[in-house]
PDB file of N, CA and C in Angstrom:
ATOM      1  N   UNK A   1     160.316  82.890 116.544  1.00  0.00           N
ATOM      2  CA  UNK A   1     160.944  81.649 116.116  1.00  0.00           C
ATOM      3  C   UNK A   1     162.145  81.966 115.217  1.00  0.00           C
ATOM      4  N   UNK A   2     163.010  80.770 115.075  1.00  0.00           N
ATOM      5  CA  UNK A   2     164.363  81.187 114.356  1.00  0.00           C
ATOM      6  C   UNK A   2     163.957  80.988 112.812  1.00  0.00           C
ATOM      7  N   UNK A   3     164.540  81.453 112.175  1.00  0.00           N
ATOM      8  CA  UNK A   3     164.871  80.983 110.881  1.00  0.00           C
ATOM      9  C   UNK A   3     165.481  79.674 110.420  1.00  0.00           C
ATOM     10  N   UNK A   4     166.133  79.031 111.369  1.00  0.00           N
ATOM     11  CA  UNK A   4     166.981  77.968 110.643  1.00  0.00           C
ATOM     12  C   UNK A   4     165.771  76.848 111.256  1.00  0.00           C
ATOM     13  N   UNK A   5     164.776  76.846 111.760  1.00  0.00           N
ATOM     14  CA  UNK A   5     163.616  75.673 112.096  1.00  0.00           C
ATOM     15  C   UNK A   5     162.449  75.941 110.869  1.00  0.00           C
ATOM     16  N   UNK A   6     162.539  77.204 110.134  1.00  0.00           N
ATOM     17  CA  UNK A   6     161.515  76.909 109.160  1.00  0.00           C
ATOM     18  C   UNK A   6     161.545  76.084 108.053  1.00  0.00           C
ATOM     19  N   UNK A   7     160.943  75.143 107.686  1.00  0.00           N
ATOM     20  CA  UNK A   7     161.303  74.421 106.724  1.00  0.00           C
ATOM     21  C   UNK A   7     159.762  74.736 105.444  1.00  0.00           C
ATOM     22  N   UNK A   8     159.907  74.135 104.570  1.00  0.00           N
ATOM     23  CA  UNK A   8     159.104  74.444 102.865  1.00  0.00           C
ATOM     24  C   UNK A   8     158.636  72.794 102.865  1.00  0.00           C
ATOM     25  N   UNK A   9     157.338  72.905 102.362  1.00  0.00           N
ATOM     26  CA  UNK A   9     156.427  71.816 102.629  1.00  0.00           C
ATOM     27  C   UNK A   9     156.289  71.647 100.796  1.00  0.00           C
ATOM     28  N   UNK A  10     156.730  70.190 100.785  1.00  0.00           N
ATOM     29  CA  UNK A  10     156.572  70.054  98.696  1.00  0.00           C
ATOM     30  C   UNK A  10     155.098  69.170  98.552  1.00  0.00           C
ATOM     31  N   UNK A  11     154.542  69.421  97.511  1.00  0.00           N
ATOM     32  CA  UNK A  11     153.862  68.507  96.862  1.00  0.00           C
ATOM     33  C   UNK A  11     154.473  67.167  96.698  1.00  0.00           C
ATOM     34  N   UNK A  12     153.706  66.118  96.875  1.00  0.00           N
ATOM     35  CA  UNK A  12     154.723  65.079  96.243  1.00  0.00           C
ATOM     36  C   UNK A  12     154.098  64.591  94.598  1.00  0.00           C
ATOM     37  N   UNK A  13     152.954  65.347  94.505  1.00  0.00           N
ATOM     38  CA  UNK A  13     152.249  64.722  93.064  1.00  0.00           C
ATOM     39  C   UNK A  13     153.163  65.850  92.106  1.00  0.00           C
ATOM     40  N   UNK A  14     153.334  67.101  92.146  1.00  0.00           N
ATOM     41  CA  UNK A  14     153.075  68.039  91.069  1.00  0.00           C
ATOM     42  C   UNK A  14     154.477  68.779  91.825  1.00  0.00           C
ATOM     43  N   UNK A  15     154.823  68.907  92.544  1.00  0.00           N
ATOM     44  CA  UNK A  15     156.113  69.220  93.416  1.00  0.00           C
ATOM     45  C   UNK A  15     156.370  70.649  93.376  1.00  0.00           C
ATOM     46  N   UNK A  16     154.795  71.119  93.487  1.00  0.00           N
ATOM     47  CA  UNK A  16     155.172  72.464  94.024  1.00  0.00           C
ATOM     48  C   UNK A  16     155.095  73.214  95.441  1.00  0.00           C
ATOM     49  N   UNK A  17     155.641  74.344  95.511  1.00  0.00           N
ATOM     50  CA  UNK A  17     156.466  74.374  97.355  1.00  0.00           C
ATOM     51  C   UNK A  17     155.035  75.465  97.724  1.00  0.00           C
ATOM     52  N   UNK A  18     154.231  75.189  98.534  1.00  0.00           N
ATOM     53  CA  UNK A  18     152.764  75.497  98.882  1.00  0.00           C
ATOM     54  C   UNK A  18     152.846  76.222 100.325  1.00  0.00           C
ATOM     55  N   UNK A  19     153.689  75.526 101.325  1.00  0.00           N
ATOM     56  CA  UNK A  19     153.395  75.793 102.780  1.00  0.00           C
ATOM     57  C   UNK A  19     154.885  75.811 103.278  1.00  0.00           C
ATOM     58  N   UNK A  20     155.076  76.578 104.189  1.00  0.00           N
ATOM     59  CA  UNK A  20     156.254  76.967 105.318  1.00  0.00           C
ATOM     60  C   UNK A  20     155.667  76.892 106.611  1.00  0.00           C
ATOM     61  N   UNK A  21     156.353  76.068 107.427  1.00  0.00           N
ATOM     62  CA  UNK A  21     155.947  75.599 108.643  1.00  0.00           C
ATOM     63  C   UNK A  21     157.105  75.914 109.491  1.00  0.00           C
ATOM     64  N   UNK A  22     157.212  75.658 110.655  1.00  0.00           N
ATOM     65  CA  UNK A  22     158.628  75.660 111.813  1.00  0.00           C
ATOM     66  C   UNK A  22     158.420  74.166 112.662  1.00  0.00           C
ATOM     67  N   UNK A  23     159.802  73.555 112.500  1.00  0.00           N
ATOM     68  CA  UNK A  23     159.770  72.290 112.968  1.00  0.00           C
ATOM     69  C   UNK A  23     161.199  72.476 114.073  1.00  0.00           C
ATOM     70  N   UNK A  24     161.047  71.865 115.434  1.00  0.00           N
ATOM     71  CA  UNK A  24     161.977  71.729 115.882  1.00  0.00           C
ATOM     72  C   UNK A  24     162.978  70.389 115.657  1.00  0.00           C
ATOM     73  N   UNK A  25     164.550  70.814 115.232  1.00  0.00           N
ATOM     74  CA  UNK A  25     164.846  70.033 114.714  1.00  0.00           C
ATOM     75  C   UNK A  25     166.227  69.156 115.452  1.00  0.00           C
ATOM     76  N   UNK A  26     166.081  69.617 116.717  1.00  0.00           N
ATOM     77  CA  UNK A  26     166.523  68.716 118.007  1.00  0.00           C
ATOM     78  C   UNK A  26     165.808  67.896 118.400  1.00  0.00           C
ATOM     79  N   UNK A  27     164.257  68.199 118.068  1.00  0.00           N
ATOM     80  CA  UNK A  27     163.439  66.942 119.246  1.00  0.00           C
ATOM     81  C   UNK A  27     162.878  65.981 117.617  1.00  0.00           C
ATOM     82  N   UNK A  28     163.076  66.646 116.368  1.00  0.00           N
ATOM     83  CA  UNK A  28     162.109  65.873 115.365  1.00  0.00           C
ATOM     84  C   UNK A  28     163.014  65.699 114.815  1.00  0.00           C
ATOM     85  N   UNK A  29     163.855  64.463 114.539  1.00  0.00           N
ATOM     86  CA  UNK A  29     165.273  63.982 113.588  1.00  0.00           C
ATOM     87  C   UNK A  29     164.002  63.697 112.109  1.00  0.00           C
ATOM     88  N   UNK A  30     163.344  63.284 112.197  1.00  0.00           N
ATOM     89  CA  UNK A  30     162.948  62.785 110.649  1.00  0.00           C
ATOM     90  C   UNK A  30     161.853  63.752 110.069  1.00  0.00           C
ATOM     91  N   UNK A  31     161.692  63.761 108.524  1.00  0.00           N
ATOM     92  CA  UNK A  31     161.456  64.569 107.536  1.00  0.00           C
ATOM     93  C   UNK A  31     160.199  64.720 108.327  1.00  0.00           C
ATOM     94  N   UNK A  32     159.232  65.812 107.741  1.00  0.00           N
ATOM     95  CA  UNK A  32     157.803  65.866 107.973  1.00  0.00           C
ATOM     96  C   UNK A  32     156.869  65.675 106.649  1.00  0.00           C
ATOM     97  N   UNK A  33     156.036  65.077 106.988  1.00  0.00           N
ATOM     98  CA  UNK A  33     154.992  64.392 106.003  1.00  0.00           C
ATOM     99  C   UNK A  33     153.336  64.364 106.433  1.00  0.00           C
ATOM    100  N   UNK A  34     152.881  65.725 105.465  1.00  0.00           N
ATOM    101  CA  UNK A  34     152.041  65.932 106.501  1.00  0.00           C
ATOM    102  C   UNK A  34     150.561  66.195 105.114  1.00  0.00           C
ATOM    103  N   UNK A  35     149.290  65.453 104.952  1.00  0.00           N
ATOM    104  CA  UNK A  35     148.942  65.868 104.726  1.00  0.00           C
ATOM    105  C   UNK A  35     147.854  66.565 104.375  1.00  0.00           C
ATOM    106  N   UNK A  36     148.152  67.452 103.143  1.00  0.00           N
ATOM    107  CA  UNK A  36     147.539  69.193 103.077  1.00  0.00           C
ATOM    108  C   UNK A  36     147.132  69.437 101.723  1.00  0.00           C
ATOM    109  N   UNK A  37     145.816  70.458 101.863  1.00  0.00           N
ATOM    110  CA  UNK A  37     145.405  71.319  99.778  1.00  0.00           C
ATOM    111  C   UNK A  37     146.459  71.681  99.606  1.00  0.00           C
ATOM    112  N   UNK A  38     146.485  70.753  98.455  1.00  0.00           N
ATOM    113  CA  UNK A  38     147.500  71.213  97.286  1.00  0.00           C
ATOM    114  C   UNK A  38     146.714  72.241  96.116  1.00  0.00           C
ATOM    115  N   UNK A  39     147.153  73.804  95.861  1.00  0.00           N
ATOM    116  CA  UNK A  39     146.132  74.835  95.247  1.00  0.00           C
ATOM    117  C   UNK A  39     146.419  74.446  93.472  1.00  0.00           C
ATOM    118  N   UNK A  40     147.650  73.920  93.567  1.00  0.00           N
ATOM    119  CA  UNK A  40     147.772  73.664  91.542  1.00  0.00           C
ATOM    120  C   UNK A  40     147.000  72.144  91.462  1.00  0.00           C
ATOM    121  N   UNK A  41     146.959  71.039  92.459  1.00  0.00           N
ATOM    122  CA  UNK A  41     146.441  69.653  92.391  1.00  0.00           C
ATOM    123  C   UNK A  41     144.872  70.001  92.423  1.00  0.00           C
ATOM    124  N   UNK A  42     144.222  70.567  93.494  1.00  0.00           N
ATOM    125  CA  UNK A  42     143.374  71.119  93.918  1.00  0.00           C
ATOM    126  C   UNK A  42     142.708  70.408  94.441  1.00  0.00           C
ATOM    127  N   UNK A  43     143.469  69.019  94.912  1.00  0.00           N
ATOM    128  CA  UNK A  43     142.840  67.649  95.684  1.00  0.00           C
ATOM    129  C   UNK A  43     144.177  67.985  97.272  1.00  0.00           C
ATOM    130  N   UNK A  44     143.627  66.957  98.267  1.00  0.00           N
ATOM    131  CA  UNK A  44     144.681  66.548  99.312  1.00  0.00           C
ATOM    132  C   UNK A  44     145.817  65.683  99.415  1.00  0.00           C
ATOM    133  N   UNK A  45     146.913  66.183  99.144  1.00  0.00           N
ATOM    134  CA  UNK A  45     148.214  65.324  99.008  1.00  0.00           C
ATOM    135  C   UNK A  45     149.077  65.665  99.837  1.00  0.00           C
ATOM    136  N   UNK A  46     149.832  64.390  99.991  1.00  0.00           N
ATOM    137  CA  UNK A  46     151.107  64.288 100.888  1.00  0.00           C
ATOM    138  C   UNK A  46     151.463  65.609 100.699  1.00  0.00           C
ATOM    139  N   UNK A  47     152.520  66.384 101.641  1.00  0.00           N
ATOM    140  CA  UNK A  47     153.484  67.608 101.481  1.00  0.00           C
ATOM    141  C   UNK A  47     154.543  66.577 102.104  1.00  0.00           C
ATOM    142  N   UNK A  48     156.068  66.832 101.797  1.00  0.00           N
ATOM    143  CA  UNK A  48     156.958  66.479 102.404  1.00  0.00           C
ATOM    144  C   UNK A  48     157.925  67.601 102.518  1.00  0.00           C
ATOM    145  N   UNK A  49     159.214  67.706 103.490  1.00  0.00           N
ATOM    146  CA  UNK A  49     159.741  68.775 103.401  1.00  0.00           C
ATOM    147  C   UNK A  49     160.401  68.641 102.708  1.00  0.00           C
ATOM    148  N   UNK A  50     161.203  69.925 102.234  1.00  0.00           N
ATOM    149  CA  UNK A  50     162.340  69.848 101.680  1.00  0.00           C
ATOM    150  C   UNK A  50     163.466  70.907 102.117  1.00  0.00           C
ATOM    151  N   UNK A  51     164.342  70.959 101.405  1.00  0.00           N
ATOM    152  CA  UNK A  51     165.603  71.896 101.932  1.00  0.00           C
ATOM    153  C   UNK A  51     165.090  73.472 101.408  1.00  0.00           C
TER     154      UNK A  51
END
């Protein structure tokens, strides 16, 4: 896979960067919101991407 499809998955409670995923970003125009354990929350929260 390329490098420029990996994107960094944020916390949205505590906003720390937890997970790296690969999104295709020809067929998926909008953000990803997906969610996942958060290890500093230590509950299940939104991840959203970021840059």
């Amino acid at each position: 896979m390329s490098q420029d499809n990996l994107v960094k998955l944020e916390c949205t409670e505590c906003r720390g960067v937890n997970y790296q995923t690969f999104r295709n970003k020809k067929k998926v125009k909008e953000k990803l919101q997906i969610k996942k354990h958060c290890a500093k929350c230590k509950t299940h929260k939104m991840h959203k991407e970021t840059k």
